[in-house]
C-alpha atoms as a PDB file:
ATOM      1  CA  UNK A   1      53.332 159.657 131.595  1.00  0.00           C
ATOM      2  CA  UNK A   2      54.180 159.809 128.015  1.00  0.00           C
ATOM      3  CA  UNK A   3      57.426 159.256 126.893  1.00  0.00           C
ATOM      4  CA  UNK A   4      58.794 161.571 123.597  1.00  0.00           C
ATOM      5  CA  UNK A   5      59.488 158.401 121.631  1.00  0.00           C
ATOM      6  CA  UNK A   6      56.227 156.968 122.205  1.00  0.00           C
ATOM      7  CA  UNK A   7      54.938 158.378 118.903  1.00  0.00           C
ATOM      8  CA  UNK A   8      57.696 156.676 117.039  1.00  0.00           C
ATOM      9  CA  UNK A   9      56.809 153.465 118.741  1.00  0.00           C
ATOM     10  CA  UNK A  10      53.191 153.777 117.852  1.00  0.00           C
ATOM     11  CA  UNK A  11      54.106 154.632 114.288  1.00  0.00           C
ATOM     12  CA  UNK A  12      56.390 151.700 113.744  1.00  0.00           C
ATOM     13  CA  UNK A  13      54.001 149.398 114.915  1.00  0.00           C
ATOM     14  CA  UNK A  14      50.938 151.219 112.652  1.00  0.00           C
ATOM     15  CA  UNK A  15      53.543 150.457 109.918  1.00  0.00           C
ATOM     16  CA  UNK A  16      54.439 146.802 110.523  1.00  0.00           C
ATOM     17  CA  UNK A  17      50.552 146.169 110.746  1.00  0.00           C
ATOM     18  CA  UNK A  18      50.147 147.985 107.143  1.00  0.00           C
ATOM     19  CA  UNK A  19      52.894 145.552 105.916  1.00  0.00           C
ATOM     20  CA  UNK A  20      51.347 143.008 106.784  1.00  0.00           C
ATOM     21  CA  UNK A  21      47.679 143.826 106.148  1.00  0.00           C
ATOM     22  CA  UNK A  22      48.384 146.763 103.147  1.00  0.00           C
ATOM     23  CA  UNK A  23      45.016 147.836 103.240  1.00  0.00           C
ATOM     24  CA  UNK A  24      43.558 149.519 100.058  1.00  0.00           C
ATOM     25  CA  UNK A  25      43.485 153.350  99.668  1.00  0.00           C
ATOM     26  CA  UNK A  26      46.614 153.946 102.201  1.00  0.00           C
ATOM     27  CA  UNK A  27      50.097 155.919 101.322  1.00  0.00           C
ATOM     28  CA  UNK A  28      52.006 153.289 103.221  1.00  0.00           C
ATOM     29  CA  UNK A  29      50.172 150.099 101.338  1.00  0.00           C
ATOM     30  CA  UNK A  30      50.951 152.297  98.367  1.00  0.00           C
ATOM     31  CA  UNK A  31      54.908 152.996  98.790  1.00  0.00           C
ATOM     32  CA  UNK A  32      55.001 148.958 100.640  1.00  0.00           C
ATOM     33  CA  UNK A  33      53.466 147.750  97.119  1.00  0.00           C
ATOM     34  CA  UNK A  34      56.496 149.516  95.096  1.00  0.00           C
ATOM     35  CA  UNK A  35      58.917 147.941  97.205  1.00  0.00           C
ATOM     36  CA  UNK A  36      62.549 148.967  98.388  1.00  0.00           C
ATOM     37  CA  UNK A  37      63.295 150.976  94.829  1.00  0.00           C
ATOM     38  CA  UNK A  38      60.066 152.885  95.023  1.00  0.00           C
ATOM     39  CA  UNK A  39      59.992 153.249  99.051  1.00  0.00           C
ATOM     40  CA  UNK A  40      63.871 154.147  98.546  1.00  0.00           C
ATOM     41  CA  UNK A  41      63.339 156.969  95.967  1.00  0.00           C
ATOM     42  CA  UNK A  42      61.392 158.707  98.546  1.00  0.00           C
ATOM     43  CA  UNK A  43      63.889 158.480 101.145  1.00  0.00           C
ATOM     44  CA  UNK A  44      66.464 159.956  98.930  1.00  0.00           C
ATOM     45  CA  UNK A  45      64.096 162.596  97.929  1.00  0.00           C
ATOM     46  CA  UNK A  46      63.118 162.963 101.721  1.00  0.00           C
ATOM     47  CA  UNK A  47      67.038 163.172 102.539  1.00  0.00           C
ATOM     48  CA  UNK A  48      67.722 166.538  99.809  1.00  0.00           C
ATOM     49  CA  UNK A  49      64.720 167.960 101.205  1.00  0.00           C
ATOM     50  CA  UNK A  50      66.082 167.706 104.585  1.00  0.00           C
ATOM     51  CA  UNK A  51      69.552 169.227 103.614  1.00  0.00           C
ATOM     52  CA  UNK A  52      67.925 171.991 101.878  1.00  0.00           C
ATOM     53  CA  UNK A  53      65.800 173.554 105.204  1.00  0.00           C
ATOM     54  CA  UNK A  54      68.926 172.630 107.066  1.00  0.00           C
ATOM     55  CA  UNK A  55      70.541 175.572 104.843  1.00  0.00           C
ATOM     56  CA  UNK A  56      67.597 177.756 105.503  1.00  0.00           C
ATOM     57  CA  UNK A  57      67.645 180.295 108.833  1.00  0.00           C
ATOM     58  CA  UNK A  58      65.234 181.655 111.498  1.00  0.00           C
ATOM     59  CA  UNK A  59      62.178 180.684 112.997  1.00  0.00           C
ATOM     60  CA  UNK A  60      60.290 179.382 109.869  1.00  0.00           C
ATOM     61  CA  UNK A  61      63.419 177.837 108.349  1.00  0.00           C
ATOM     62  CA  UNK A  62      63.661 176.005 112.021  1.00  0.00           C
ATOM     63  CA  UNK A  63      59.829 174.441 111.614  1.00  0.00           C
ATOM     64  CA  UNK A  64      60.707 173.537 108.177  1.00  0.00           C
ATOM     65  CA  UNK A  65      63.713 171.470 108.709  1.00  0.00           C
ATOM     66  CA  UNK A  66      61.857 169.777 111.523  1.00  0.00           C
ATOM     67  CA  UNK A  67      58.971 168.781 109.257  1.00  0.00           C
ATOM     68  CA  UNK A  68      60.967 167.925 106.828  1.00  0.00           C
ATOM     69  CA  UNK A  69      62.982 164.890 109.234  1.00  0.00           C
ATOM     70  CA  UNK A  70      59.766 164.017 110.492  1.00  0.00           C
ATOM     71  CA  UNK A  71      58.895 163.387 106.784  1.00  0.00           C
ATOM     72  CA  UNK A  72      62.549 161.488 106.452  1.00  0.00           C
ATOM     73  CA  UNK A  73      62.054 159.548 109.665  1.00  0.00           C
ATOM     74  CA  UNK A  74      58.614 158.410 108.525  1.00  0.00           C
ATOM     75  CA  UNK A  75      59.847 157.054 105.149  1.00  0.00           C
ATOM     76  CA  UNK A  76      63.159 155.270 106.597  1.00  0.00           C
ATOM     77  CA  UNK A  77      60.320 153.432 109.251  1.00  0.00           C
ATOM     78  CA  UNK A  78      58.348 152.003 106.214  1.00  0.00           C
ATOM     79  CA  UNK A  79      61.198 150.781 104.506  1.00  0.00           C
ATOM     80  CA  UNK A  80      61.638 149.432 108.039  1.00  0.00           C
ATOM     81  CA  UNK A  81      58.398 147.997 108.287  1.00  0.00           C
ATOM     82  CA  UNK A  82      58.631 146.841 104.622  1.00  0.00           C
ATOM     83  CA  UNK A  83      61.751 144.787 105.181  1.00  0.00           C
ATOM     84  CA  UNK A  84      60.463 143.154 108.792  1.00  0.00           C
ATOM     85  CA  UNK A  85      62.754 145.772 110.960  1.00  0.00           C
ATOM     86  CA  UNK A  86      61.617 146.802 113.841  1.00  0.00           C
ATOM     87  CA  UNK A  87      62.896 150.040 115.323  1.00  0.00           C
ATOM     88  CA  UNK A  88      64.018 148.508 118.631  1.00  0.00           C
ATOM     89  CA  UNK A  89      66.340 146.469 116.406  1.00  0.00           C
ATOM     90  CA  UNK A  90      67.651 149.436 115.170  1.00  0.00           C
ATOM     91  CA  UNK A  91      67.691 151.177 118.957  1.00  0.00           C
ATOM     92  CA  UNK A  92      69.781 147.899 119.970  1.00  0.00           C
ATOM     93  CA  UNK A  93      72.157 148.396 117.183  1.00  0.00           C
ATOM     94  CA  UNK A  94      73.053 151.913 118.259  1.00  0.00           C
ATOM     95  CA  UNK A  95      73.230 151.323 121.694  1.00  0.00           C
ATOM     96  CA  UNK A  96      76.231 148.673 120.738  1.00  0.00           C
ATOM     97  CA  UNK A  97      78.244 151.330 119.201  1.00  0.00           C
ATOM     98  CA  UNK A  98      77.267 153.542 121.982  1.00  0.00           C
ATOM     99  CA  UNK A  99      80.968 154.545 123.486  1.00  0.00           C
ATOM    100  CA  UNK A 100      82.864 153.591 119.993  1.00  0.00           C
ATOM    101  CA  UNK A 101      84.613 156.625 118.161  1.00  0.00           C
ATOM    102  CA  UNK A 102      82.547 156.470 114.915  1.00  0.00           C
ATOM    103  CA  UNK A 103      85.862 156.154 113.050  1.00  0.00           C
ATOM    104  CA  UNK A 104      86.875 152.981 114.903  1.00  0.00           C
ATOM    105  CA  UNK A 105      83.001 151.720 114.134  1.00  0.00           C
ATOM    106  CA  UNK A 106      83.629 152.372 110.610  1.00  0.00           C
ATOM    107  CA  UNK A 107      86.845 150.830 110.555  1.00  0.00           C
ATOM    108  CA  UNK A 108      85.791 147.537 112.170  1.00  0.00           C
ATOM    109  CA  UNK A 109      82.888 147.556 109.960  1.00  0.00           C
ATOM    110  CA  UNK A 110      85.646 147.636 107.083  1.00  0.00           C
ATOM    111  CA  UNK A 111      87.510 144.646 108.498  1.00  0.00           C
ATOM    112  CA  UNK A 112      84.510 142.277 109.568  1.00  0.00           C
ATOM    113  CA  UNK A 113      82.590 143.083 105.335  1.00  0.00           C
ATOM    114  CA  UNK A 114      86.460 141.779 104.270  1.00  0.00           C
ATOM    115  CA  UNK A 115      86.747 138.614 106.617  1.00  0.00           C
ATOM    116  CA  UNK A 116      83.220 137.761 105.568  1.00  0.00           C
ATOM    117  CA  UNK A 117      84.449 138.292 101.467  1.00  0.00           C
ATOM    118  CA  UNK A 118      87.152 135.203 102.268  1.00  0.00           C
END
């Protein structure tokens, strides 16, 4: 039985094998070779994109804002991939601040960045 996050599985490990192989006439190799600004600059761009079908309504403005995470999602993975991150790291970090009020998660991220500063 497939599982819904299968795909996302699959792609992340596509993308750490193009990170480590960046083979010649591929997108990925492409945005890996320009590194975290260029790979970055598409994730912002991905990001507005995103926020602009999120203002659009109905059926088609639905589908677009849905193409336009996957689009999102598949940018933040290479930057991922890029900088050795796996997705289950980032799956284990979320399920640690499953259960925390997002406020106190912010907060104690506040106090831990200052500790470390000392």
């Amino acid at each position: 039985m497939t599982e819904p996050l299968d795909p996302l599985m699959r792609l992340m490990q596509t993308l750490a094998e193009r990170a480590e192989t960046r083979p010649s006439g591929s997108y990925t190799t492409k945005l890996m070779e320009g590194g975290a600004a260029k790979i970055g600059q598409k994730v912002r761009e991905e990001a507005e994109e995103l926020i602009e079908a999120a203002l659009e309504t109905g059926d088609t403005g639905r589908a677009h804002f849905v193409y336009e995470a996957a689009d999102l999602v598949y940018h933040t993975l290479v930057l991922l991939a890029w900088k050795g991150v796996d997705l289950t790291e980032v799956a284990a970090e979320l399920a640690r601040r499953e259960g925390t009020s997002g406020l106190v998660e912010k907060a104690s991220r506040k106090t831990n960045h200052n500790s470390s500063e000392k």
